[in-house]
PDB file of N, CA and C in Angstrom:
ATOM      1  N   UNK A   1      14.821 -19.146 -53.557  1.00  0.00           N
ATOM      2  CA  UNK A   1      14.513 -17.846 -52.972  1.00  0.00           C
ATOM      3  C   UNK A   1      13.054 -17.500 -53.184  1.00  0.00           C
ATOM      4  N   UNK A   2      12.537 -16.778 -52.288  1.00  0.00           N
ATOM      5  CA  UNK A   2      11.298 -16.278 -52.706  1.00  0.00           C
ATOM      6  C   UNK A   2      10.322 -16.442 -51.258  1.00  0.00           C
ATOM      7  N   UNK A   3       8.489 -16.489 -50.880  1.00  0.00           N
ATOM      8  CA  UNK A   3       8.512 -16.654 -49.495  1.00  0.00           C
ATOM      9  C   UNK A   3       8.195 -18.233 -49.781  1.00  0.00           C
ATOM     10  N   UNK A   4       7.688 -18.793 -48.393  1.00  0.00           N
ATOM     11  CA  UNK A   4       7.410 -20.284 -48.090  1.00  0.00           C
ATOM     12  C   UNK A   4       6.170 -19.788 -47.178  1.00  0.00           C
ATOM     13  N   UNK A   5       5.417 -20.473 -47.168  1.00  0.00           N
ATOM     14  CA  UNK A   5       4.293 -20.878 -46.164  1.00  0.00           C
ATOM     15  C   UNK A   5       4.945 -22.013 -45.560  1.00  0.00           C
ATOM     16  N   UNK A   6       5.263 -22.240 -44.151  1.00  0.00           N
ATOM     17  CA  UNK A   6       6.105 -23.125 -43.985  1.00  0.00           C
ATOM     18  C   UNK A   6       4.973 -23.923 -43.107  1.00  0.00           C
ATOM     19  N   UNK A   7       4.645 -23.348 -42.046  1.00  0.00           N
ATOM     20  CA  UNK A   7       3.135 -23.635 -41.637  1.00  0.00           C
ATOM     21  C   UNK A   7       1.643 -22.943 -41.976  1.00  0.00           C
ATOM     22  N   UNK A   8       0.848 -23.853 -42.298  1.00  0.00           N
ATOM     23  CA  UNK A   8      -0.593 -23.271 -41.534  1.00  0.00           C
ATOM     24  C   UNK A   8      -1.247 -23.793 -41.480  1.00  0.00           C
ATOM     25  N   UNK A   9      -3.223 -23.148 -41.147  1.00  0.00           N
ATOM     26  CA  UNK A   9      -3.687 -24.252 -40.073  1.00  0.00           C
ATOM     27  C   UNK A   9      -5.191 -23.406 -40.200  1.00  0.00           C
ATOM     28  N   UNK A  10      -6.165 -24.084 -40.759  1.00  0.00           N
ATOM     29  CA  UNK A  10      -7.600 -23.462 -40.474  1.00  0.00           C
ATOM     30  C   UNK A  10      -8.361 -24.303 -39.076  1.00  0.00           C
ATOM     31  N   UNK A  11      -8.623 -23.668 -37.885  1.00  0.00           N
ATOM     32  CA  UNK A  11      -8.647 -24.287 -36.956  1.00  0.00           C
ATOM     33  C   UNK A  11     -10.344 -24.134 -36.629  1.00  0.00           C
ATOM     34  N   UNK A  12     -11.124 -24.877 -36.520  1.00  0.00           N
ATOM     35  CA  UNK A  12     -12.754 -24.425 -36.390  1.00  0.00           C
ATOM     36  C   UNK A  12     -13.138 -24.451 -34.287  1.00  0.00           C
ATOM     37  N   UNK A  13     -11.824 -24.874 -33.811  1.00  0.00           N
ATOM     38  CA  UNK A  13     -12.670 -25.483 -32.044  1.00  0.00           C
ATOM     39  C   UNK A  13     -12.569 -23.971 -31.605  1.00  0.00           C
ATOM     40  N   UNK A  14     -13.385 -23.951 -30.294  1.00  0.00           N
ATOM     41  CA  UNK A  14     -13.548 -22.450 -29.835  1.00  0.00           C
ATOM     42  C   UNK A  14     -12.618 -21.942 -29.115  1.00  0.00           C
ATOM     43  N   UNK A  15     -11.461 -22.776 -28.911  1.00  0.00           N
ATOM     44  CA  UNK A  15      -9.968 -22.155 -28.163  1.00  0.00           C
ATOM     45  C   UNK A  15      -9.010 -21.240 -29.143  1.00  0.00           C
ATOM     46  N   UNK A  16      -9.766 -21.503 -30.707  1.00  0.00           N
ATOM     47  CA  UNK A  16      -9.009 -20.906 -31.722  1.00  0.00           C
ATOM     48  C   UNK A  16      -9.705 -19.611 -32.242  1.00  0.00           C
ATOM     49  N   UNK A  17     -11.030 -19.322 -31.588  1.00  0.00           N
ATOM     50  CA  UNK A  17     -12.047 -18.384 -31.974  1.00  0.00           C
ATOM     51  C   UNK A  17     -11.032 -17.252 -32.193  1.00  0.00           C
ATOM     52  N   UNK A  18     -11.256 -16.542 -32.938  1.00  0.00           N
ATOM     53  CA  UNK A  18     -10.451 -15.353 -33.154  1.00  0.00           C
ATOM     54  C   UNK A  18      -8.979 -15.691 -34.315  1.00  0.00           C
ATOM     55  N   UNK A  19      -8.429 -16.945 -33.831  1.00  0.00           N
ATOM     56  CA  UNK A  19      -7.566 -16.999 -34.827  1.00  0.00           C
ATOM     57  C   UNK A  19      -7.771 -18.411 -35.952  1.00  0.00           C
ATOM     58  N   UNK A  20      -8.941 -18.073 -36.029  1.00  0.00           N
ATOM     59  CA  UNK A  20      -9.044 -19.234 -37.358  1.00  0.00           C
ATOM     60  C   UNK A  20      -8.367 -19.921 -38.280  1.00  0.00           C
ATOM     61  N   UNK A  21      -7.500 -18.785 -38.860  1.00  0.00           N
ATOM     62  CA  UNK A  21      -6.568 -19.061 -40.227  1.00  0.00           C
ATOM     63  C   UNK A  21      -5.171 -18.605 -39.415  1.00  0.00           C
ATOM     64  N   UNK A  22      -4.323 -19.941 -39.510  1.00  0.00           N
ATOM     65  CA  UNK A  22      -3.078 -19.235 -39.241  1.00  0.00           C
ATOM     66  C   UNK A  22      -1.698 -19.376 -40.004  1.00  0.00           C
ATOM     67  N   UNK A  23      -1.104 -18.623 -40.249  1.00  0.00           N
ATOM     68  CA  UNK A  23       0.159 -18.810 -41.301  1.00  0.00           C
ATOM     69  C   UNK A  23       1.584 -18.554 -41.306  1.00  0.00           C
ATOM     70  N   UNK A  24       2.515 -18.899 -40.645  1.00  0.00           N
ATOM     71  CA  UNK A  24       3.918 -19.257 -40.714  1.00  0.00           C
ATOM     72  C   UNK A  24       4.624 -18.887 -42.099  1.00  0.00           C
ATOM     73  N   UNK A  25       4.813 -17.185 -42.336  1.00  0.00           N
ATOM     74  CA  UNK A  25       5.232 -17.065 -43.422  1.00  0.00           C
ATOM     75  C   UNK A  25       6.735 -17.103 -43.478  1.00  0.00           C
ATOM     76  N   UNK A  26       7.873 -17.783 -44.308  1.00  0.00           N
ATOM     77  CA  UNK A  26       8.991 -17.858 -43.983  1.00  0.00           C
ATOM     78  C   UNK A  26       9.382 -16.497 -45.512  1.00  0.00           C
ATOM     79  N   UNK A  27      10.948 -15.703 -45.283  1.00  0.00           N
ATOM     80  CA  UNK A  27      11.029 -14.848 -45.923  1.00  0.00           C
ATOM     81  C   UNK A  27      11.970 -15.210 -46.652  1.00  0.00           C
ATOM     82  N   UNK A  28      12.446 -15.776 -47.963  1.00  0.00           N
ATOM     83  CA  UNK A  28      13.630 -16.124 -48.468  1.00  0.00           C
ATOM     84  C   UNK A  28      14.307 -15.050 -49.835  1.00  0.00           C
ATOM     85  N   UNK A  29      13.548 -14.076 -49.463  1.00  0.00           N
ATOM     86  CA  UNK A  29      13.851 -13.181 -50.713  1.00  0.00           C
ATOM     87  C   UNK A  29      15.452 -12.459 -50.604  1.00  0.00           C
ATOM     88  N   UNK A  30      16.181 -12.373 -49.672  1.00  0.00           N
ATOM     89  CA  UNK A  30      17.630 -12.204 -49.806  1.00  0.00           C
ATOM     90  C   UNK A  30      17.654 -10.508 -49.058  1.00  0.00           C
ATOM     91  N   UNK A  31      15.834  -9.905 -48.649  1.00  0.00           N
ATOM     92  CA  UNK A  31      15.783  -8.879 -48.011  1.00  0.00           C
ATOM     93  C   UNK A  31      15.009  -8.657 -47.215  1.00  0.00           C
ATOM     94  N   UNK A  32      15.227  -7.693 -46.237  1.00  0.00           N
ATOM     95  CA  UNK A  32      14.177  -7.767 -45.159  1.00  0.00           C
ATOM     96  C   UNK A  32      12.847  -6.820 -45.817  1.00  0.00           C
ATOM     97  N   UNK A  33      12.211  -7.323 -45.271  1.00  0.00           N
ATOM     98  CA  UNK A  33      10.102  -6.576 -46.129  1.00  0.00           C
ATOM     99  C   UNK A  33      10.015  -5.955 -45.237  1.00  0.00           C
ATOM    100  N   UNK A  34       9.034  -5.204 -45.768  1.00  0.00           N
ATOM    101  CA  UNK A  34       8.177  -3.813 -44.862  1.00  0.00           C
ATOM    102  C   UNK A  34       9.484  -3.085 -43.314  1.00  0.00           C
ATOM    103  N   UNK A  35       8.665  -2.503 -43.054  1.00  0.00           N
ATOM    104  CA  UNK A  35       9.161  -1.347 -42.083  1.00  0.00           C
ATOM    105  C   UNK A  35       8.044  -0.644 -41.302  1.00  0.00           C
ATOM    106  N   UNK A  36       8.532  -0.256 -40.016  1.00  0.00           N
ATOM    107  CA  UNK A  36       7.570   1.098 -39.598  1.00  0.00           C
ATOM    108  C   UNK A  36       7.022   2.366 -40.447  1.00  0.00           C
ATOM    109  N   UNK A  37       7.919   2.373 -41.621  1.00  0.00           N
ATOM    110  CA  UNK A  37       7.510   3.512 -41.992  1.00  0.00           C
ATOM    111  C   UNK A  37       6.898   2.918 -43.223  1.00  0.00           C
ATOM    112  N   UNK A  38       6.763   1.869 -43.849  1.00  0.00           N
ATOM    113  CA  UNK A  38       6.176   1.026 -45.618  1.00  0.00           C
ATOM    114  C   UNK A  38       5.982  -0.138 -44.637  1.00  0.00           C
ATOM    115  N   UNK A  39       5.008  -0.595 -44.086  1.00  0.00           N
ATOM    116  CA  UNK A  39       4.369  -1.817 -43.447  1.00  0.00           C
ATOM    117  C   UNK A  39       4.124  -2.695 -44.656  1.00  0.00           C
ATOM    118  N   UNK A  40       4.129  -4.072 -44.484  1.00  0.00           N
ATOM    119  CA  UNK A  40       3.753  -5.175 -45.249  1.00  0.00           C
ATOM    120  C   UNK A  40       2.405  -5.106 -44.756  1.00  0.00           C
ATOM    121  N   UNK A  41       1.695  -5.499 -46.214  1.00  0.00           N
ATOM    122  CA  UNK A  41      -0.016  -5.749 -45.464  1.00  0.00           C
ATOM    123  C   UNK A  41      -0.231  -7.377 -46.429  1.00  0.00           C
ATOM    124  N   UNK A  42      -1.341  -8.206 -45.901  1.00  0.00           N
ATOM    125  CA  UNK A  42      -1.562  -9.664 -45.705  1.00  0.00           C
ATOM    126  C   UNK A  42      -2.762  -9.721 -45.755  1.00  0.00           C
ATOM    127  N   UNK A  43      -3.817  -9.457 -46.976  1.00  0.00           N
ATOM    128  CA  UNK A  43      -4.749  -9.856 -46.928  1.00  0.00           C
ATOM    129  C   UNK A  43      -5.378 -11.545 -47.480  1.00  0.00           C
ATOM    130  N   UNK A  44      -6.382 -11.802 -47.158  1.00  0.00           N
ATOM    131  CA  UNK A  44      -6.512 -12.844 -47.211  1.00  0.00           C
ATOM    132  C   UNK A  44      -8.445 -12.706 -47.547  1.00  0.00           C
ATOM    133  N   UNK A  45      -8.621 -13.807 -49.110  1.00  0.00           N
ATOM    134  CA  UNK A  45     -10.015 -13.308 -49.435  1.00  0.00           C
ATOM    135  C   UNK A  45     -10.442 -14.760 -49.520  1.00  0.00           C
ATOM    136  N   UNK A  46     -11.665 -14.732 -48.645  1.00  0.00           N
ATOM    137  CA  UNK A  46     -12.000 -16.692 -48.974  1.00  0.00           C
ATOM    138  C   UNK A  46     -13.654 -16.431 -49.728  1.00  0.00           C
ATOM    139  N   UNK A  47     -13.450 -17.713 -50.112  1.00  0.00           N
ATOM    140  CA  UNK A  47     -14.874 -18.233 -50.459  1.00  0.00           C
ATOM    141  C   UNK A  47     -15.981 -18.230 -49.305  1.00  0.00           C
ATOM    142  N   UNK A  48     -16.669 -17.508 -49.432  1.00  0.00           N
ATOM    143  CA  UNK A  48     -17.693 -17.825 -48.159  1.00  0.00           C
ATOM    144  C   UNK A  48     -17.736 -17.002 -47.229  1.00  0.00           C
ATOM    145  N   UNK A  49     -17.158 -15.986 -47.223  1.00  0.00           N
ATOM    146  CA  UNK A  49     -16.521 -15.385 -45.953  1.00  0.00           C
ATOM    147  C   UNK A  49     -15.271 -14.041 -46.123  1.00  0.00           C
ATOM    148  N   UNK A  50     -15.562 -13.502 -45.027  1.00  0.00           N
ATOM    149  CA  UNK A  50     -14.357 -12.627 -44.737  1.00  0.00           C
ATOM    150  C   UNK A  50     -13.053 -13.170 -44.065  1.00  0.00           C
ATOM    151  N   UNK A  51     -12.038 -12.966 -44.365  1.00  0.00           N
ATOM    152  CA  UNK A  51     -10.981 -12.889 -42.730  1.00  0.00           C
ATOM    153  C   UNK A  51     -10.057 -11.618 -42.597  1.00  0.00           C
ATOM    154  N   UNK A  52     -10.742 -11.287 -41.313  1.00  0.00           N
ATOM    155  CA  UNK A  52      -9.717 -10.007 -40.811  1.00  0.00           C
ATOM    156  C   UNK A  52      -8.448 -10.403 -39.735  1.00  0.00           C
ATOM    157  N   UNK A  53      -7.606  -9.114 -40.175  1.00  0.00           N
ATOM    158  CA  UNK A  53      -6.556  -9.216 -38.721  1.00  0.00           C
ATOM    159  C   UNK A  53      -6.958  -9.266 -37.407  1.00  0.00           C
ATOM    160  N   UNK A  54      -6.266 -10.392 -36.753  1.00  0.00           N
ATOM    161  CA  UNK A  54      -6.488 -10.294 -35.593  1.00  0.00           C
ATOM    162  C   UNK A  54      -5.549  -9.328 -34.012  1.00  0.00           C
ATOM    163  N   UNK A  55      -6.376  -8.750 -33.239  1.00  0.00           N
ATOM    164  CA  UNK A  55      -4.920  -8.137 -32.035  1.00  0.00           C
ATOM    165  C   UNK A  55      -4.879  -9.399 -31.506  1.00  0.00           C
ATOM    166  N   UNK A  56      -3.461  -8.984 -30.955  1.00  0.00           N
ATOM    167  CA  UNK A  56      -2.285  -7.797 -31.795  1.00  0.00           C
ATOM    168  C   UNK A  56      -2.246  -8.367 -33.556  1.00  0.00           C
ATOM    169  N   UNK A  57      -2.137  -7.181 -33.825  1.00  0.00           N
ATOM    170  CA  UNK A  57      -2.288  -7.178 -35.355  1.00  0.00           C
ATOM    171  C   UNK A  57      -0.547  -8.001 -35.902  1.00  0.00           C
ATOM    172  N   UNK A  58      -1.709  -7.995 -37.283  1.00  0.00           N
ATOM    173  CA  UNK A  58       0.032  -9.259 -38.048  1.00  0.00           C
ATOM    174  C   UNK A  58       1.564  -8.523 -37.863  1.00  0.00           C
ATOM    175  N   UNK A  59       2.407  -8.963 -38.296  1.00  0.00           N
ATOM    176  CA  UNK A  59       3.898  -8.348 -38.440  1.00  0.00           C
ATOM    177  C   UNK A  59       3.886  -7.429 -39.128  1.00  0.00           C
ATOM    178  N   UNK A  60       4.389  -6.175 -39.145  1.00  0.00           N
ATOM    179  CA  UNK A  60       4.639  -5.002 -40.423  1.00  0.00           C
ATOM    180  C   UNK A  60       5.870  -5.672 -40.996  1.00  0.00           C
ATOM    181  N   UNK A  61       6.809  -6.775 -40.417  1.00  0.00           N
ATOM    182  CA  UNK A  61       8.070  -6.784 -41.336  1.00  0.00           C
ATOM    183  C   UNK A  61       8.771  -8.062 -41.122  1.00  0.00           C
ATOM    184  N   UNK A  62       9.195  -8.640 -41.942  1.00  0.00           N
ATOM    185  CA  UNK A  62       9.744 -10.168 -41.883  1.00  0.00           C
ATOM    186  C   UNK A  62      11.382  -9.689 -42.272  1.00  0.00           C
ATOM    187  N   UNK A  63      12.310 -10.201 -41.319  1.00  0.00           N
ATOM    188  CA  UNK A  63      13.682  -9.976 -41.735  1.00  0.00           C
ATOM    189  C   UNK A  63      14.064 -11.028 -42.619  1.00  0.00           C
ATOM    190  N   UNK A  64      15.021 -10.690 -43.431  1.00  0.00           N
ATOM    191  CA  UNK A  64      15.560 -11.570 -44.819  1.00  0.00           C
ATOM    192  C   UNK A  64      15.792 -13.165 -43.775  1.00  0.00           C
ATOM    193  N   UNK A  65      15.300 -14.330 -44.275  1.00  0.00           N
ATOM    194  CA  UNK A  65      16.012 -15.448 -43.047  1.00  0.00           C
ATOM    195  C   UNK A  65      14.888 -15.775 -41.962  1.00  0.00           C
ATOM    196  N   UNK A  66      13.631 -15.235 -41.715  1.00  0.00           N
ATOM    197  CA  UNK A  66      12.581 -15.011 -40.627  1.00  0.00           C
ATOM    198  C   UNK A  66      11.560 -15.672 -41.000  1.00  0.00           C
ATOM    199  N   UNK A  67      10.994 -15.293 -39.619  1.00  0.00           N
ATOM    200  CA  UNK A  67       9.544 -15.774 -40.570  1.00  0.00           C
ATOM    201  C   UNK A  67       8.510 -15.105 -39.623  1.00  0.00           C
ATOM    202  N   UNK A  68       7.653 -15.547 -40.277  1.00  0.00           N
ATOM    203  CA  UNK A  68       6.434 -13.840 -39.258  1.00  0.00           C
ATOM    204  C   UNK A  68       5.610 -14.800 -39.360  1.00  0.00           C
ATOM    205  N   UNK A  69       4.568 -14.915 -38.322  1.00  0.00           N
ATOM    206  CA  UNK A  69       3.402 -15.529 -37.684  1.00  0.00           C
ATOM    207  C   UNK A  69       2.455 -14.676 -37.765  1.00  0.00           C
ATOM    208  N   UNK A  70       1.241 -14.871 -38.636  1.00  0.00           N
ATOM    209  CA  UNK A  70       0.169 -14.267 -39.278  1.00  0.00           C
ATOM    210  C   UNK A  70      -1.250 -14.858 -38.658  1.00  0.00           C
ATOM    211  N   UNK A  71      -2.134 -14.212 -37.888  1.00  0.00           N
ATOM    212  CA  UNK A  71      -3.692 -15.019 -37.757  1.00  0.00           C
ATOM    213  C   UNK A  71      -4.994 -14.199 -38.544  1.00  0.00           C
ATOM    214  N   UNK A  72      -5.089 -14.385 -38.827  1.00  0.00           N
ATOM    215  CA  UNK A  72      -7.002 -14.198 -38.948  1.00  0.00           C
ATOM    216  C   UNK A  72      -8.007 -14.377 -38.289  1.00  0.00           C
ATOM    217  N   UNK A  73      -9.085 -13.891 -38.127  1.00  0.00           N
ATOM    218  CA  UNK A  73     -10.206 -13.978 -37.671  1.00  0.00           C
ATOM    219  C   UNK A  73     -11.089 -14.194 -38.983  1.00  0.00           C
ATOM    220  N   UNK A  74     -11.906 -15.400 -39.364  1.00  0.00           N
ATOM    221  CA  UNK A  74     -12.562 -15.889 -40.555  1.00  0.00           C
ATOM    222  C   UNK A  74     -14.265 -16.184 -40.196  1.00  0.00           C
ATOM    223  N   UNK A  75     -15.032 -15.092 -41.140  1.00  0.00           N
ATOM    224  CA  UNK A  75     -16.927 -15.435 -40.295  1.00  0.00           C
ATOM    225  C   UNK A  75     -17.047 -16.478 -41.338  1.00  0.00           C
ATOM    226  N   UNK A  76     -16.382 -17.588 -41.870  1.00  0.00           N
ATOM    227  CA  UNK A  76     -16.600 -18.693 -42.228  1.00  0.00           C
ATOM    228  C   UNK A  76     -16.078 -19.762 -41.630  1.00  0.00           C
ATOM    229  N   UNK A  77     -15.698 -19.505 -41.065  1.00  0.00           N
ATOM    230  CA  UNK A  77     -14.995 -20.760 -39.042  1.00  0.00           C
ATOM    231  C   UNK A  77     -15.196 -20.366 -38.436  1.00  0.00           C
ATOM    232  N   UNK A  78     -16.113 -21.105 -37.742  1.00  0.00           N
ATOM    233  CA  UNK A  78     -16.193 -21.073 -36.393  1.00  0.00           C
ATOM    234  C   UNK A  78     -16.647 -22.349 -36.081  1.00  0.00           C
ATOM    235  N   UNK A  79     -17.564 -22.407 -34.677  1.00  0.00           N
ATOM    236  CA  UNK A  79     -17.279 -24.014 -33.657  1.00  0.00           C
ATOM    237  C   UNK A  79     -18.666 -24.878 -34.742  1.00  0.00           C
ATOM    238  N   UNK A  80     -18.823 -24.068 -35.801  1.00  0.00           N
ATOM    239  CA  UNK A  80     -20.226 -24.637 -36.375  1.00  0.00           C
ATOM    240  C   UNK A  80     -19.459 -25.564 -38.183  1.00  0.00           C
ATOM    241  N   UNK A  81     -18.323 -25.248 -37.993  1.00  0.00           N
ATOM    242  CA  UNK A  81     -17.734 -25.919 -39.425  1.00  0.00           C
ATOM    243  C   UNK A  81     -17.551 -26.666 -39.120  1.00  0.00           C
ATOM    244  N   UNK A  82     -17.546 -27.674 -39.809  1.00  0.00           N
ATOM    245  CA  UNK A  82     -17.453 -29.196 -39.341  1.00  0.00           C
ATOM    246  C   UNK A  82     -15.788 -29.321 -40.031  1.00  0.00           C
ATOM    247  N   UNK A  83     -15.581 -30.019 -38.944  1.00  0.00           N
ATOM    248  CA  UNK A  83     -14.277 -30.386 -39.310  1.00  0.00           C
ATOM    249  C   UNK A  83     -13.716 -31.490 -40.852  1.00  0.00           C
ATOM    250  N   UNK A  84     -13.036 -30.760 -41.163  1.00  0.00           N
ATOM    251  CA  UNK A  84     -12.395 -31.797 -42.899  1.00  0.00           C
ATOM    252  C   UNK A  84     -13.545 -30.899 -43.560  1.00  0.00           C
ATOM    253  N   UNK A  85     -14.146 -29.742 -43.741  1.00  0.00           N
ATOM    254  CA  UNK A  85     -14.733 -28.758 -44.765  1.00  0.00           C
ATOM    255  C   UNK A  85     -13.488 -28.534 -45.343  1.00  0.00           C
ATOM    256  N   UNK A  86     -13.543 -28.289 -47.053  1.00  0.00           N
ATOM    257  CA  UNK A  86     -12.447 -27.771 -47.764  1.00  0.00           C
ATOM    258  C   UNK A  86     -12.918 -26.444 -47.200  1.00  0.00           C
ATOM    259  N   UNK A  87     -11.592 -25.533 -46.930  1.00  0.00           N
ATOM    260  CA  UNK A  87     -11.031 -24.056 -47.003  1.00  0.00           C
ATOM    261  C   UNK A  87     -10.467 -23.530 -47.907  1.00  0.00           C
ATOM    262  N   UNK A  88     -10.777 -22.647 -48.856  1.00  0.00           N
ATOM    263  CA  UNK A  88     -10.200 -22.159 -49.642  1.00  0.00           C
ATOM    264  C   UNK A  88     -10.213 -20.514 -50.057  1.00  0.00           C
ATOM    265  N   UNK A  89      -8.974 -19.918 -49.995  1.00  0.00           N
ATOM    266  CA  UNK A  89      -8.849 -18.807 -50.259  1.00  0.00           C
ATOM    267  C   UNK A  89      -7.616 -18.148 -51.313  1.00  0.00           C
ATOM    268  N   UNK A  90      -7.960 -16.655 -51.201  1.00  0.00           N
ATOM    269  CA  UNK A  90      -6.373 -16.326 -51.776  1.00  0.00           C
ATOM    270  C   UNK A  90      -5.924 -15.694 -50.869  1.00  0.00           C
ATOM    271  N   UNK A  91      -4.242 -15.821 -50.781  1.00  0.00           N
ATOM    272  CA  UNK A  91      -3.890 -14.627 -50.080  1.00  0.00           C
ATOM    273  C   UNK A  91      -2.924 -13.382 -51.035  1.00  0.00           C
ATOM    274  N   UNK A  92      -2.778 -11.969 -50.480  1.00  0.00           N
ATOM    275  CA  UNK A  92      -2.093 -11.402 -51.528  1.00  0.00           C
ATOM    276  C   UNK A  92      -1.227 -10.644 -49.951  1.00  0.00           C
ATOM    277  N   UNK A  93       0.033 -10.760 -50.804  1.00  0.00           N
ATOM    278  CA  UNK A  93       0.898  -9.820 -49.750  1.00  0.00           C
ATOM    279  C   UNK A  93       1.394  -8.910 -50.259  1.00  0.00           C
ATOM    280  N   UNK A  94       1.429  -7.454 -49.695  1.00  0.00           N
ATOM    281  CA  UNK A  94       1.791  -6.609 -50.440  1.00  0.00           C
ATOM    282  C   UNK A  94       3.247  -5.565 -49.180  1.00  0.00           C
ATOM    283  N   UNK A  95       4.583  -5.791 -49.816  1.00  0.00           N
ATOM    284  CA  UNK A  95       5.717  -4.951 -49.595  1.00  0.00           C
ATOM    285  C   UNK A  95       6.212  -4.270 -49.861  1.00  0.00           C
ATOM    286  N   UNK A  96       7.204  -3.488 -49.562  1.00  0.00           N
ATOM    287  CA  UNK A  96       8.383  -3.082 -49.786  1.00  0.00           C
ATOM    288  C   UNK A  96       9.374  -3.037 -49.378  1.00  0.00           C
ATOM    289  N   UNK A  97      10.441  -3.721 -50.080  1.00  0.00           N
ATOM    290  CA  UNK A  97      11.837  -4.367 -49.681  1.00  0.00           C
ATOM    291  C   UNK A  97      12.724  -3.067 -48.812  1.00  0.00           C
ATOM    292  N   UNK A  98      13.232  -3.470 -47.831  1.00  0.00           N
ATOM    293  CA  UNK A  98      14.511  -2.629 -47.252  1.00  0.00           C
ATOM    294  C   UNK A  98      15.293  -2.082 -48.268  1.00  0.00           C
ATOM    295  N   UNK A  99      15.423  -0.533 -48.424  1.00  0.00           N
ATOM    296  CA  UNK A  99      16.363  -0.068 -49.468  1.00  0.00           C
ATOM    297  C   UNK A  99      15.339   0.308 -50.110  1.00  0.00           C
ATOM    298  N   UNK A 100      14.218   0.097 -51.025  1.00  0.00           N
ATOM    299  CA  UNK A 100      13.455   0.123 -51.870  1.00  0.00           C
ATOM    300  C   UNK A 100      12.472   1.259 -51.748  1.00  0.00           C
ATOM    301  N   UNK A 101      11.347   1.724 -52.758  1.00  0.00           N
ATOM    302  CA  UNK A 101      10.603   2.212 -52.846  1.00  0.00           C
ATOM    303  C   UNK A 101       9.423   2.002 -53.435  1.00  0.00           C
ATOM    304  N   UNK A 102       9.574   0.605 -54.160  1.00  0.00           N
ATOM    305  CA  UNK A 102       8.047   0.522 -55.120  1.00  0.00           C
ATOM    306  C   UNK A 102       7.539  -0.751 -54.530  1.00  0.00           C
ATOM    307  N   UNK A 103       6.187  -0.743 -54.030  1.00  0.00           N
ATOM    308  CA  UNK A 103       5.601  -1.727 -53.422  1.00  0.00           C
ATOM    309  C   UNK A 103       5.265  -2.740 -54.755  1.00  0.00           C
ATOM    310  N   UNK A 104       5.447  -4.094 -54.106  1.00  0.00           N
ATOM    311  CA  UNK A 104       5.223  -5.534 -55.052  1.00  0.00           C
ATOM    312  C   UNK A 104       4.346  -6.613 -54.239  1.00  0.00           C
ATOM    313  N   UNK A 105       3.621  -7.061 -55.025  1.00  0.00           N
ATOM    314  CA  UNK A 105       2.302  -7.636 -54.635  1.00  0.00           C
ATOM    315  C   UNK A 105       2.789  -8.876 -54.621  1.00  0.00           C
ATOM    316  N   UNK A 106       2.265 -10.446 -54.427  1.00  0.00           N
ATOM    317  CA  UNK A 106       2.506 -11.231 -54.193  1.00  0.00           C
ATOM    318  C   UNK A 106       1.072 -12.258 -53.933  1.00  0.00           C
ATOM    319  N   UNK A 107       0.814 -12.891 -55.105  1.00  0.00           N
ATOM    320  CA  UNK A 107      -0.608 -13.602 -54.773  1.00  0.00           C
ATOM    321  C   UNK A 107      -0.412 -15.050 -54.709  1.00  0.00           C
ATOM    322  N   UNK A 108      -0.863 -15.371 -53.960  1.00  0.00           N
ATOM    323  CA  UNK A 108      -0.896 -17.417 -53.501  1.00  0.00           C
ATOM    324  C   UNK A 108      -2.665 -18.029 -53.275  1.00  0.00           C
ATOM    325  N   UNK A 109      -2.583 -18.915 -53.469  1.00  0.00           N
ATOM    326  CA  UNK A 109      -4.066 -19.521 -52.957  1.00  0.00           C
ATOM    327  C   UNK A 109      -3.514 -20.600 -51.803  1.00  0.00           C
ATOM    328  N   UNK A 110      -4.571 -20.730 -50.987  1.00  0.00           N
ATOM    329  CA  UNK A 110      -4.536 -21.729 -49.992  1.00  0.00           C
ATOM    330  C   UNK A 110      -5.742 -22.310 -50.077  1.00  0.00           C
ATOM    331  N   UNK A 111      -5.965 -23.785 -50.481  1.00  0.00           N
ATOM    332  CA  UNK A 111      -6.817 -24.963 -50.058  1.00  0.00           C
ATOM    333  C   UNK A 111      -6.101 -25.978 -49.242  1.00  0.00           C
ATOM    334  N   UNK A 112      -7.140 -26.491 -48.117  1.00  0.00           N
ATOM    335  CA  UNK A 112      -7.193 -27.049 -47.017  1.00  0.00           C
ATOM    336  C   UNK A 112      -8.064 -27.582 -46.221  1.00  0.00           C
ATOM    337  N   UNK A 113      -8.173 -28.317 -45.227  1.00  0.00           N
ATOM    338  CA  UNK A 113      -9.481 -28.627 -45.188  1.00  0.00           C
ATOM    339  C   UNK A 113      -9.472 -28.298 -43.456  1.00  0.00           C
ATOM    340  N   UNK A 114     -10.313 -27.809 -42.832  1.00  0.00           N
ATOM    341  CA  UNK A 114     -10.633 -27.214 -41.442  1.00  0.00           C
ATOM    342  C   UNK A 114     -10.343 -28.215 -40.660  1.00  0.00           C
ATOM    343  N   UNK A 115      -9.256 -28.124 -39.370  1.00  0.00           N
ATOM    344  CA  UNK A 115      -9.248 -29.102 -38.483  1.00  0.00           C
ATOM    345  C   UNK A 115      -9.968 -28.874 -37.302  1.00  0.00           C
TER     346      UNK A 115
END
């Protein structure tokens, strides 16, 4: 139980401009996250660089069993990174479970190397 990164993908060619960093979060925690009214937020802090949300903006909510498709926009990729650069960042996700009230953080690192 718990989440999975099941996919992702730092992409540097210019068909990906805008979504640089992308992430296939799978949800195995036994509940559904965030809501319209307590949104999940997905930041993501790299070496070198910023990455912001991209529109349409990420998922506010992954159902228990799901999985939510996450991009970034990163001013450390673009068509000028050479491809196989290590990527490295953290990401932190921050929820609150269906039913619940106290938001819980969630920190991972991602290294990778730019395709």
């Amino acid at each position: 139980p718990g989440f999975a990164f099941q996919e992702f993908k730092v992409d540097n060619t210019p068909a990906a401009a805008g979504n640089d960093l992308a992430i296939v979060l799978r949800n195995g925690l036994g509940k559904d996250l965030g809501s319209s009214a307590n949104p999940m937020s997905f930041v993501v802090d790299v070496i070198g660089g910023t990455c912001n949300d991209v529109a349409p903006p990420n998922p506010i909510s992954v159902v228990d069993g799901g999985t939510g498709d996450f991009k970034w926009d990163c001013t450390n990729v673009d068509a000028t990174t050479i491809e196989g650069t290590r990527f490295k960042g953290t990401l932190k996700l921050k929820y609150i479970a269906a039913g619940e009230t106290i938001e819980h953080t969630v920190t991972g690192d991602i290294t990778t190397k730019v395709e």
